[in-house]
Protein backbone atom coordinates (compact mmCIF):
# COMPACT_ATOMS: atom_id res chain seq x y z
CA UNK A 1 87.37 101.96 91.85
CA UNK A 2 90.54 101.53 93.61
CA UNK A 3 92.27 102.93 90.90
CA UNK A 4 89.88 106.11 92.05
CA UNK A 5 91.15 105.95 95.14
CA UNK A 6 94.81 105.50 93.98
CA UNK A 7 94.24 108.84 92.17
CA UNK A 8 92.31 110.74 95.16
CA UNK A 9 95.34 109.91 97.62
CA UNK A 10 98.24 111.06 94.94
CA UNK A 11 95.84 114.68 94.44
CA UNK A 12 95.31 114.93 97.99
CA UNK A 13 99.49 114.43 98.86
CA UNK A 14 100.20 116.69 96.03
CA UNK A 15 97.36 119.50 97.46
CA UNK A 16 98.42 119.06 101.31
CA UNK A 17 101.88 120.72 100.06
CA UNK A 18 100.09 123.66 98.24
CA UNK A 19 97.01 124.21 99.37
CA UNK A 20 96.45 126.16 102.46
CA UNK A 21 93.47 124.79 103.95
CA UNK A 22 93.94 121.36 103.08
CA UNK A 23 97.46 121.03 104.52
CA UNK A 24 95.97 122.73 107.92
CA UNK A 25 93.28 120.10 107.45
CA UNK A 26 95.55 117.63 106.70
CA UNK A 27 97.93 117.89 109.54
CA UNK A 28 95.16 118.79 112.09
CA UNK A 29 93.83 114.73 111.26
CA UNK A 30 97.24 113.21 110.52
CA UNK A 31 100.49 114.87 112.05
CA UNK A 32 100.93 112.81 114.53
CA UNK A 33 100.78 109.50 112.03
CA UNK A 34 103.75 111.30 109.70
CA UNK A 35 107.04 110.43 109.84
CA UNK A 36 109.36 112.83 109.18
CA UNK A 37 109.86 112.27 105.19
CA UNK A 38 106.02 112.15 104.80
CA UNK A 39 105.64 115.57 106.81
CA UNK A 40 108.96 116.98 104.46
CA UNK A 41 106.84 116.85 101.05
CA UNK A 42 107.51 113.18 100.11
CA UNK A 43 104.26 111.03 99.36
CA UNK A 44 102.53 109.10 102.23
CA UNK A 45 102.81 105.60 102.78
CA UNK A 46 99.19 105.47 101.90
CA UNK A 47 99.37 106.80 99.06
CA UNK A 48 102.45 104.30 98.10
CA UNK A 49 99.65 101.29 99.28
CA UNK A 50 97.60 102.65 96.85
CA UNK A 51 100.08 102.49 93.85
CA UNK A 52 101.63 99.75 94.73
CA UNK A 53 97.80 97.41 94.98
CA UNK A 54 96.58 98.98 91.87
CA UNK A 55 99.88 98.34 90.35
CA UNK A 56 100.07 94.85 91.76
CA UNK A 57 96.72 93.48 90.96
CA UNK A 58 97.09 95.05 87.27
CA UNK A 59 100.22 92.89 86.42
CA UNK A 60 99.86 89.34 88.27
CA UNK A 61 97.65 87.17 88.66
CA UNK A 62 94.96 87.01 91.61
CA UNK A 63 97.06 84.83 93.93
CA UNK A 64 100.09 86.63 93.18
CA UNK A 65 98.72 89.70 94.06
CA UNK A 66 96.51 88.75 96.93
CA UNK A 67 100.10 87.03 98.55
CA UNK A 68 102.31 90.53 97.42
CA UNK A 69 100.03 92.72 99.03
CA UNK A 70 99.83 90.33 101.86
CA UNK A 71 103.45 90.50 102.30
CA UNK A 72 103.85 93.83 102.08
CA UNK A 73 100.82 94.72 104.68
CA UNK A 74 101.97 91.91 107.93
CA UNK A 75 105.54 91.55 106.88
CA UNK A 76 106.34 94.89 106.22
CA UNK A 77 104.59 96.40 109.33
CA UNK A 78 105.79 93.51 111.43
CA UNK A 79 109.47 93.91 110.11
CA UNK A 80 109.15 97.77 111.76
CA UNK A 81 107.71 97.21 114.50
CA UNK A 82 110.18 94.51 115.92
CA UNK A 83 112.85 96.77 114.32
CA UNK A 84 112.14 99.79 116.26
CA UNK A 85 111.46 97.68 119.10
CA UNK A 86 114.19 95.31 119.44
CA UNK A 87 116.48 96.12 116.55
CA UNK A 88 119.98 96.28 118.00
CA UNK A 89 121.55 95.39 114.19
CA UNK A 90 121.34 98.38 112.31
CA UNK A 91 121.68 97.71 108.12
CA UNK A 92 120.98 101.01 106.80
CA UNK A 93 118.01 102.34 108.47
CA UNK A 94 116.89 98.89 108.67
CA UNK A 95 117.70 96.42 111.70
CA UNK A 96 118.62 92.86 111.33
CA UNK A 97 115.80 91.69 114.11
CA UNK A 98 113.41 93.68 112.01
CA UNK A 99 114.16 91.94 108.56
CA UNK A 100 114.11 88.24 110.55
CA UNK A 101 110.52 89.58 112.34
CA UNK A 102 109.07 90.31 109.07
CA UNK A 103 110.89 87.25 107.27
CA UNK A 104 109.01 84.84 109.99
CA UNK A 105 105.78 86.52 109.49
CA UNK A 106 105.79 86.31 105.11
CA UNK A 107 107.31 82.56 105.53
CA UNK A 108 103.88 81.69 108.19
CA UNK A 109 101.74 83.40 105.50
CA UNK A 110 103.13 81.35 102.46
CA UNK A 111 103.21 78.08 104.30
CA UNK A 112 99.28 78.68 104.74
CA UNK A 113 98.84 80.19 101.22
CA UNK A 114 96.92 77.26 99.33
CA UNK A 115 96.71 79.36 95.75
CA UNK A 116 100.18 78.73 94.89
CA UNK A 117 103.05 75.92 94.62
CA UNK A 118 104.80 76.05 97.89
CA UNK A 119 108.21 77.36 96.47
CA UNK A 120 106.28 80.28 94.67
CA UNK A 121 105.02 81.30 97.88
CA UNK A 122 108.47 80.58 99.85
CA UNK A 123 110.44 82.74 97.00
CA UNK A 124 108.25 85.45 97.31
CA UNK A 125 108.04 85.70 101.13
CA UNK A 126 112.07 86.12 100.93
CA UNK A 127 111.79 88.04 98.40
CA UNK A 128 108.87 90.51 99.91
CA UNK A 129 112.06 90.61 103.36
CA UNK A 130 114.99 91.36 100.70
CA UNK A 131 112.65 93.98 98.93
CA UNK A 132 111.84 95.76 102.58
CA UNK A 133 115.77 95.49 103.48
CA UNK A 134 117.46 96.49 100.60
CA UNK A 135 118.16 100.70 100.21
CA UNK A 136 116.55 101.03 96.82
CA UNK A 137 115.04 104.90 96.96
CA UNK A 138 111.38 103.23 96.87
CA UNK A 139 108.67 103.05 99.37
CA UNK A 140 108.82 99.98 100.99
CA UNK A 141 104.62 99.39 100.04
CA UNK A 142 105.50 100.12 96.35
CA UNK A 143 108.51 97.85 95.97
CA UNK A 144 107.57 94.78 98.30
CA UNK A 145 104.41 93.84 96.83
CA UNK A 146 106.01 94.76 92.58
CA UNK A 147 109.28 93.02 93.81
CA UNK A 148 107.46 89.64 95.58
CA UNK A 149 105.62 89.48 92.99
CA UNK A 150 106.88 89.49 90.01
CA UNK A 151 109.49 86.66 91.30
CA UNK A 152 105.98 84.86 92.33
CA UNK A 153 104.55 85.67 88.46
CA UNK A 154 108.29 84.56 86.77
CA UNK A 155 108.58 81.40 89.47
CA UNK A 156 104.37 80.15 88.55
CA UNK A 157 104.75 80.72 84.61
CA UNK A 158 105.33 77.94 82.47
CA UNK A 159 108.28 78.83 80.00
């Protein structure tokens, strides 16, 4: 089902951009949501949840995944929000107080994250911050959640 959805949201950012109707439609209900890449022809960062969740819950385990996704949906938000507010430290187009923000946040949610071995948890909350900071040319809710959690999935497997 999600993988459905995954689908829907890729055909419906693909249509938006050819489509008359559907891109009036489109930016009639969501314009105002964009930013600026998003509006330019570049998939949503909805449609990058999507992928990334079906992506991550196909490859790891359930409490890797459930963690990833958690990582990427508080720390990454979190991370941009104290970034555009306060972010005087500018790394790219990231800020330093934004990375720290987020970093806090993903460290909170491991230390309450029973499903896996502390350090697992701990690894991939840095991991989920490094992922969000870094300038790889990847939406921040496709790598975060693949990037946390495959260190999770390589840190919890037995060799």
């Amino acid at each position: 089902m999600l993988t459905g959805f995954m689908v829907l949201s890729i055909l419906i950012d693909i249509f938006r951009h050819k489509v008359g109707w559907i891109q009036s439609l489109f930016k009639y209900l969501f314009n105002d949501m964009l930013r600026s890449h998003e509006i330019d022809g570049k998939l949503t960062g909805a449609t990058w949840v999507m992928i990334g969740a079906v992506i991550t819950i196909t490859l790891f385990s359930k409490p890797v995944a459930v963690i990833a996704l958690i990582f990427m949906s508080l720390g990454d938000t979190t991370a941009g929000l104290i970034g555009q507010r306060f972010g005087k430290h500018k790394i790219g187009d990231k800020t330093w107080e934004g990375f720290f923000g987020g970093l806090i946040i993903c460290i909170i949610i491991a230390l309450n994250f029973p499903f896996l071995p502390l350090m697992v948890s701990l690894s991939g909350a840095i991991t989920a911050m490094i992922m969000e900071l870094i300038p790889i040319p990847l939406d921040d809710n496709f790598k975060i959640p693949l990037g946390s959690g495959a260190i999770m999935m390589m840190l919890s497997t037995p060799i």
